[in-house]
Protein backbone atom coordinates (compact mmCIF):
# COMPACT_ATOMS: atom_id res chain seq x y z
CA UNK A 1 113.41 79.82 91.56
CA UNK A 2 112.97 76.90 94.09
CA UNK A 3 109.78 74.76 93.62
CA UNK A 4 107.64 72.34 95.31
CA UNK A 5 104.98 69.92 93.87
CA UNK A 6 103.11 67.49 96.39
CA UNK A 7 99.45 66.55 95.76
CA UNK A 8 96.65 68.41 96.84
CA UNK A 9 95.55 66.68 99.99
CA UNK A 10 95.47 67.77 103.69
CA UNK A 11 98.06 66.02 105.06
CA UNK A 12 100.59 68.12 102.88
CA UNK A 13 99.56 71.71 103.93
CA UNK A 14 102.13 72.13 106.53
CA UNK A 15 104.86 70.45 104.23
CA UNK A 16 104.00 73.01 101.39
CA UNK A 17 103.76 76.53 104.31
CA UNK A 18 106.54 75.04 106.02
CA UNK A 19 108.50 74.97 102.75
CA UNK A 20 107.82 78.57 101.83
CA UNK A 21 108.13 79.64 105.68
CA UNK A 22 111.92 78.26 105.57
CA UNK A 23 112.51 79.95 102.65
CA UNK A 24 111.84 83.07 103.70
CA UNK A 25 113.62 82.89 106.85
CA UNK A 26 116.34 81.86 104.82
CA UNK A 27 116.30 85.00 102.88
CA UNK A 28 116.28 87.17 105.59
CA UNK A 29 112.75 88.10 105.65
CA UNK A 30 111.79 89.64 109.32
CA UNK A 31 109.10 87.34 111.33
CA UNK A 32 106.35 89.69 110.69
CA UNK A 33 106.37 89.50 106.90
CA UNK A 34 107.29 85.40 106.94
CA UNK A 35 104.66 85.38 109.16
CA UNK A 36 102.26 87.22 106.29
CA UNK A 37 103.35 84.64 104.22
CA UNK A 38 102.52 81.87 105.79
CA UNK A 39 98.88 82.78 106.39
CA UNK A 40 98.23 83.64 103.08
CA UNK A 41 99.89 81.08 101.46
CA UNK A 42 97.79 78.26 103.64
CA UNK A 43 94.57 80.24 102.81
CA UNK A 44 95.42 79.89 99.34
CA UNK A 45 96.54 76.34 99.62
CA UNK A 46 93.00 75.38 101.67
CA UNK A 47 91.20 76.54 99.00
CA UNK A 48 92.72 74.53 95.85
CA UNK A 49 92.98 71.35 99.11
CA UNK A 50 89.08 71.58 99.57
CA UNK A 51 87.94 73.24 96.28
CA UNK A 52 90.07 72.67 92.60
CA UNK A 53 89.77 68.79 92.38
CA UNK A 54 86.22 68.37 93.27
CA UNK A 55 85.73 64.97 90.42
CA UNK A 56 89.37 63.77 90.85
CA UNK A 57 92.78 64.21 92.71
CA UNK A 58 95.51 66.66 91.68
CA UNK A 59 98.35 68.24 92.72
CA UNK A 60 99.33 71.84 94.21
CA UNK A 61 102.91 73.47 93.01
CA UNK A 62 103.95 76.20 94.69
CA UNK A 63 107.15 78.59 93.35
CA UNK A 64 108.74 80.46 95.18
CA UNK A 65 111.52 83.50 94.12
CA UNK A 66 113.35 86.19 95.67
CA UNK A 67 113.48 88.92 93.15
CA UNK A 68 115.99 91.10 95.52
CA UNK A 69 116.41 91.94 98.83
CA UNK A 70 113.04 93.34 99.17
CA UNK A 71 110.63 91.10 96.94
CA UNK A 72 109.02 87.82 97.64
CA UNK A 73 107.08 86.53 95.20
CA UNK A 74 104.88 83.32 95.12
CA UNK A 75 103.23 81.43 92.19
CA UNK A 76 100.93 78.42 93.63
CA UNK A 77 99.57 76.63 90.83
CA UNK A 78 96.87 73.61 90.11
CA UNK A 79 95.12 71.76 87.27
CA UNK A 80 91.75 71.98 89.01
CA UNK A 81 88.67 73.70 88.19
CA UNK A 82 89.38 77.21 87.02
CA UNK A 83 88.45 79.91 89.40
CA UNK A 84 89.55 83.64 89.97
CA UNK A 85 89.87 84.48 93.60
CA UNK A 86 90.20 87.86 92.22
CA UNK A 87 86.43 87.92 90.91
CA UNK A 88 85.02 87.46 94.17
CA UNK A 89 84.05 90.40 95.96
CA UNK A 90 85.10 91.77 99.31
CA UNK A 91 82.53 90.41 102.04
CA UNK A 92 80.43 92.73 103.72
CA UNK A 93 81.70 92.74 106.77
CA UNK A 94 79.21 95.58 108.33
CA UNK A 95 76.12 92.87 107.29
CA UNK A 96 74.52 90.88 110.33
CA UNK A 97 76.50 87.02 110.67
CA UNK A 98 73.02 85.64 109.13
CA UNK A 99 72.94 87.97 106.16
CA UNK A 100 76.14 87.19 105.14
CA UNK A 101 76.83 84.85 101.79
CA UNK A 102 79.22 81.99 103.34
CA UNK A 103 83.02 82.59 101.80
CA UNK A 104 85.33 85.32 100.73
CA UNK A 105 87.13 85.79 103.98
CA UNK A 106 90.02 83.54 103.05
CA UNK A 107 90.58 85.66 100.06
CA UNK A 108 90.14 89.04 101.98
CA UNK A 109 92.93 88.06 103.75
CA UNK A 110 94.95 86.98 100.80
CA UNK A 111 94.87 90.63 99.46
CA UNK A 112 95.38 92.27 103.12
CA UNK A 113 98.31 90.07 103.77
CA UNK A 114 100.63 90.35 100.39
CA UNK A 115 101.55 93.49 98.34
CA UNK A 116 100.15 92.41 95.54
CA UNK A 117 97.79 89.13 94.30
CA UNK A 118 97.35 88.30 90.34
CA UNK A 119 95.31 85.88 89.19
CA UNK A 120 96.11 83.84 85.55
CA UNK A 121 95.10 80.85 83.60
CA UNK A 122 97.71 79.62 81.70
CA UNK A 123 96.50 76.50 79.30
CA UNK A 124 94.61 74.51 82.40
CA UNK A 125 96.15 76.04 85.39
CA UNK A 126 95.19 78.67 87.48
CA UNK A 127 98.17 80.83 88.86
CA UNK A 128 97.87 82.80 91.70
CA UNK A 129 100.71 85.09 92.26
CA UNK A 130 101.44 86.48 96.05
CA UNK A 131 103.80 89.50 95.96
CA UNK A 132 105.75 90.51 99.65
CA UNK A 133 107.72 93.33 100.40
CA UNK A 134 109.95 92.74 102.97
CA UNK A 135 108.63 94.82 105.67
CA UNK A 136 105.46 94.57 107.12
CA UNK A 137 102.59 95.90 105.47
CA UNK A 138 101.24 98.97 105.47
CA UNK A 139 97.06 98.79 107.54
CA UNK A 140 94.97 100.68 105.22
CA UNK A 141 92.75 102.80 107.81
CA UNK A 142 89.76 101.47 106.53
CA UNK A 143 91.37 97.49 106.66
CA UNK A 144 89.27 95.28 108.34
CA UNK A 145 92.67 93.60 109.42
CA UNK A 146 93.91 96.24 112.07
């Protein structure tokens, strides 16, 4: 498992993608998928920038391990505020651009983009976990990310 741990400020999103993004090439992961990663990994990482130290400042860690040859997995972790992407639910994306509540797209495309996203506290961190397979993945017909 390799980690990163830089605080959770602007100025280090690229550092903390760009991290996981060489990583991935490293492994062997096709564009496509690294490419998969990257976005959801910076929506992830905007939220906790803008959203999990609202009081104070804190820091973002981000692991990253390659279970095999086909598995990417991701565990970006803070001390801020706890909150369960999970428990949000999916916008309505059929409702007029005025009707809609502001929010939820970020994590929409979280759950499009990996295989798999769990959500844990653990004492007074929140874990996200982002699961890749490596090949791209699979549209749902119904995804509003064709």
């Amino acid at each position: 498992m390799t980690t990163i741990r830089l605080p959770a400020k602007p100025e280090n999103l690229g550092k903390l993608v760009d991290f996981i993004s060489r990583l991935a090439k490293q492994d062997g992961f096709p564009s496509s998928v690294v490419n998969e990663v990257e976005l959801a990994t910076e929506e992830a990482l905007i939220n906790i920038i803008h959203y999990a130290y609202p009081e104070r400042a804190g820091e973002v860690e981000i692991r990253y391990r390659k279970d095999d040859d086909t598995v990417l997995k991701l565990e970006i972790m803070d001390n801020g505020i706890p909150f369960d992407p999970l428990s949000l639910s999916e916008p309505d994306l059929a409702a007029n651009l005025s009707d809609r509540k502001v929010g939820g797209l970020g994590v929409m495309l979280i759950r499009e983009m990996a295989a798999e996203v769990r959500y844990r506290r653990d004492g007074d961190a929140n874990v996200l976990t982002l699961i890749f397979q490596n090949s791209p993945r699979a549209v749902k017909p119904d995804s509003p990310c064709q």
